[in-house]
Protein backbone atom coordinates (compact mmCIF):
# COMPACT_ATOMS: atom_id res chain seq x y z
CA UNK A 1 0.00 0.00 0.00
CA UNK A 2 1.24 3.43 -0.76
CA UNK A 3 0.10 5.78 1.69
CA UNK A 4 0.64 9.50 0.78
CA UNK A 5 4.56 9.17 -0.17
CA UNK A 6 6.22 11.93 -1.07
CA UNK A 7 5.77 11.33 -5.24
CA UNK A 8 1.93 11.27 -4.75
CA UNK A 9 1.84 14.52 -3.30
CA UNK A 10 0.76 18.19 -4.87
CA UNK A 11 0.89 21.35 -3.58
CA UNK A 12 -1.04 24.72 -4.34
CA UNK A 13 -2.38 22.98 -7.27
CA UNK A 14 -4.74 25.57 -9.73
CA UNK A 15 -7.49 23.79 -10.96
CA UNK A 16 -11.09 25.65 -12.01
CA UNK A 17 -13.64 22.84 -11.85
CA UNK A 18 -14.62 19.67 -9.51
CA UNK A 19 -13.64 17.41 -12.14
CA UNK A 20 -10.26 18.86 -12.81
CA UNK A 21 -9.23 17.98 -9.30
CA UNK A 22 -10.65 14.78 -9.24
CA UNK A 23 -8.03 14.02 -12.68
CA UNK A 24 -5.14 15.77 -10.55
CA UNK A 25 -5.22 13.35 -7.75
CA UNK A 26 -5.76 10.47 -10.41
CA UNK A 27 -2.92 11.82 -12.50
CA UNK A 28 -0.93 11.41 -9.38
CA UNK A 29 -2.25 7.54 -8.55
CA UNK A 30 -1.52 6.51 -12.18
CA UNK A 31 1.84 8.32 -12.48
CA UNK A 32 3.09 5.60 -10.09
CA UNK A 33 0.80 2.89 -11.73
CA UNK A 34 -1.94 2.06 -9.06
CA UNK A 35 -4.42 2.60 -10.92
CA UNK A 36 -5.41 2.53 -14.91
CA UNK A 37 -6.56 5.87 -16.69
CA UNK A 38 -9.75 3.50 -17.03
CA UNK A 39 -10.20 3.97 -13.26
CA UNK A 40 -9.25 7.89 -13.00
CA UNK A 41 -11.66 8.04 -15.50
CA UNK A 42 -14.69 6.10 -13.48
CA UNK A 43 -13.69 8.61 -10.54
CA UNK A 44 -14.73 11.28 -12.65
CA UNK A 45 -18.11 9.68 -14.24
CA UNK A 46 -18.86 8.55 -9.76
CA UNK A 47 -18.87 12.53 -9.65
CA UNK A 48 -20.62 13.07 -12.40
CA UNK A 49 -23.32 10.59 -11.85
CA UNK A 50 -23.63 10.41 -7.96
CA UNK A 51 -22.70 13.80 -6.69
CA UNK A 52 -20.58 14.64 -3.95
CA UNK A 53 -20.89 12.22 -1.67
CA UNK A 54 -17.28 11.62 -1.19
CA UNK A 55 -17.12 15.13 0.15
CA UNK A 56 -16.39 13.29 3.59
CA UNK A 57 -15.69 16.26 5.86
CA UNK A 58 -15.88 20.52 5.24
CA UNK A 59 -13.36 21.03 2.48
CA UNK A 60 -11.76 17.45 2.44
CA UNK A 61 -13.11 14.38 -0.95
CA UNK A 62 -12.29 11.25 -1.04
CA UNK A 63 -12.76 10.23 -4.79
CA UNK A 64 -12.77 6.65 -5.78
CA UNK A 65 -14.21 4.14 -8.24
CA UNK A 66 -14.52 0.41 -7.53
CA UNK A 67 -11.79 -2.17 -7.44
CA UNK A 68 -12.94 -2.94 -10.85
CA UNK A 69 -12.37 0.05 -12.87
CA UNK A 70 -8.71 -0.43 -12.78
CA UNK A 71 -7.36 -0.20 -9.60
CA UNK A 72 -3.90 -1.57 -9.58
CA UNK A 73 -2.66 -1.55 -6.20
CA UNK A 74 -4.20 0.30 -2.72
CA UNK A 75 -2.86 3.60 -2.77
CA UNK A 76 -3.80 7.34 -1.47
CA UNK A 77 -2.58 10.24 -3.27
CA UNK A 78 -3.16 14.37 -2.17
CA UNK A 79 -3.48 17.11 -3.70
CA UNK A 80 -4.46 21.03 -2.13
CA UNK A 81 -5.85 23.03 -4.35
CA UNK A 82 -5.01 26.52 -5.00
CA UNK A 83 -8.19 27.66 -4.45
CA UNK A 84 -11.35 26.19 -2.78
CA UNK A 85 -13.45 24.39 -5.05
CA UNK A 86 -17.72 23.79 -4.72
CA UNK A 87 -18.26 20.35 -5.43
CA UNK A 88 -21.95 20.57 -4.46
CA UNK A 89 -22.13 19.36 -1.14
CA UNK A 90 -24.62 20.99 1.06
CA UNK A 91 -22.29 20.75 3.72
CA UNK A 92 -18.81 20.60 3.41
CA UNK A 93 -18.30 23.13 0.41
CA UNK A 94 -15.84 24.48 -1.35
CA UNK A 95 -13.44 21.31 -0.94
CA UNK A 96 -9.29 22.35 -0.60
CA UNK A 97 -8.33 18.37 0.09
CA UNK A 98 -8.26 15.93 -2.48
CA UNK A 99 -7.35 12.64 -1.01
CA UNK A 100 -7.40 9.93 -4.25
CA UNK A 101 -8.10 6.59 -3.60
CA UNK A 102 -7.24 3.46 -5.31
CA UNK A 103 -8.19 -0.08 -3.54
CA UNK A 104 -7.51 -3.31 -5.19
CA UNK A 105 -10.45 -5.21 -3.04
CA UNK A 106 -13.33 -4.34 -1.07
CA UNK A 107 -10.93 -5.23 2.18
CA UNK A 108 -7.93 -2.89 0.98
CA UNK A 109 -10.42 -0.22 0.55
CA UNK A 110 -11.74 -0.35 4.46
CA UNK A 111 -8.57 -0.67 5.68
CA UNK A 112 -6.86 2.15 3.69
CA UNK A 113 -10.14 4.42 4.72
CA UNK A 114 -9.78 3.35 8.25
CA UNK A 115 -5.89 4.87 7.68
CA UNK A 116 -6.85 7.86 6.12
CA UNK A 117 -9.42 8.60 9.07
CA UNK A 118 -7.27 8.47 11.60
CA UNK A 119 -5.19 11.06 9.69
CA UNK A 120 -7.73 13.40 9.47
CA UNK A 121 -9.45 12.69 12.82
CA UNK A 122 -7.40 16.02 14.37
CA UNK A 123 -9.27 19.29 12.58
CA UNK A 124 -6.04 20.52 13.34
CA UNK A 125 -4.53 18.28 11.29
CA UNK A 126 -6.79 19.01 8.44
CA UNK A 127 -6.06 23.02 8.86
CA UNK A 128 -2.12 22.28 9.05
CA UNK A 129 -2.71 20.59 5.46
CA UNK A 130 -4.73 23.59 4.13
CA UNK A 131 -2.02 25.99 5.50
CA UNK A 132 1.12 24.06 4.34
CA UNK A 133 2.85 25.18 1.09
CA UNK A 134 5.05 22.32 -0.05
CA UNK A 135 5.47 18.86 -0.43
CA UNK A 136 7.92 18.85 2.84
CA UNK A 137 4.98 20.37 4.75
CA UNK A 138 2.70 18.12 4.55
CA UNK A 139 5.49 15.00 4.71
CA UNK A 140 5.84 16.67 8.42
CA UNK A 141 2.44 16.47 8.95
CA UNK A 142 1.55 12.78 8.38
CA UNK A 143 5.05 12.46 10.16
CA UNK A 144 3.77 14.12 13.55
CA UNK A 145 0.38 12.58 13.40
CA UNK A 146 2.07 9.20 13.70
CA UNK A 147 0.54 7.59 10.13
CA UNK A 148 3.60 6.12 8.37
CA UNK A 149 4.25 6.48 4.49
């Protein structure tokens, strides 16, 4: 499992639509070949056709497709935005997180969710990640909340 390492992280990236950012943190999943463009492509089309409903938490998604579509190997990649984007959820609008996930099996993807949630359980942790400006910042981050790459 690749969790977050340093490759699979963005910074500051500009993007101008929900979809856009859902192709960065795919871009970064497939770069190190966890996933197929088949499956960054079924991310998008889960947006497109279900909403927002990996919008987990105000201004953090989780997109994903299903083992299926082309997942490779479990994997979580990151990417801030630039700037805020709406996704259209009632709730947790505009979204600055991106967390990509890939999950080989049904099992990889609960445990790699159950990873990712303790990550984010601080708030503080999820501010520190809005705030940081480069790869190194966030490294630190993951570092001090004990999750290992």
């Amino acid at each position: 499992m690749k969790f977050l390492p340093e490759e699979m992280i963005n910074v500051q990236h500009p993007v101008s639509s929900p979809e856009e950012a859902i192709r960065a943190a795919g871009d970064l999943l497939e770069k190190e070949k966890t996933i197929s463009s088949s499956y960054k492509q079924a991310m998008v089309e889960a947006y497109i056709s279900q909403g927002a409903y990996f919008v987990l938490a105000p201004g953090v998604a989780v997109p994903h497709a299903r083992p299926q579509d082309g997942a490779l190997e479990s994997a979580i990649s990151f990417v801030q935005l630039e700037e805020p984007v709406v996704f259209g959820h009632s709730t947790n609008d505009p979204v600055t997180l991106i967390f990509g996930l890939s999950a080989a099996s049904n099992d990889e993807h609960l445990h790699i969710l159950q990873k990712l949630t303790m990550l984010l359980n601080d708030p503080s942790t999820i501010e520190q990640m809005k705030e940081a400006r480069n790869v190194q910042d966030i490294t630190k981050i993951i570092q001090r909340s004990g999750m290992k790459k």
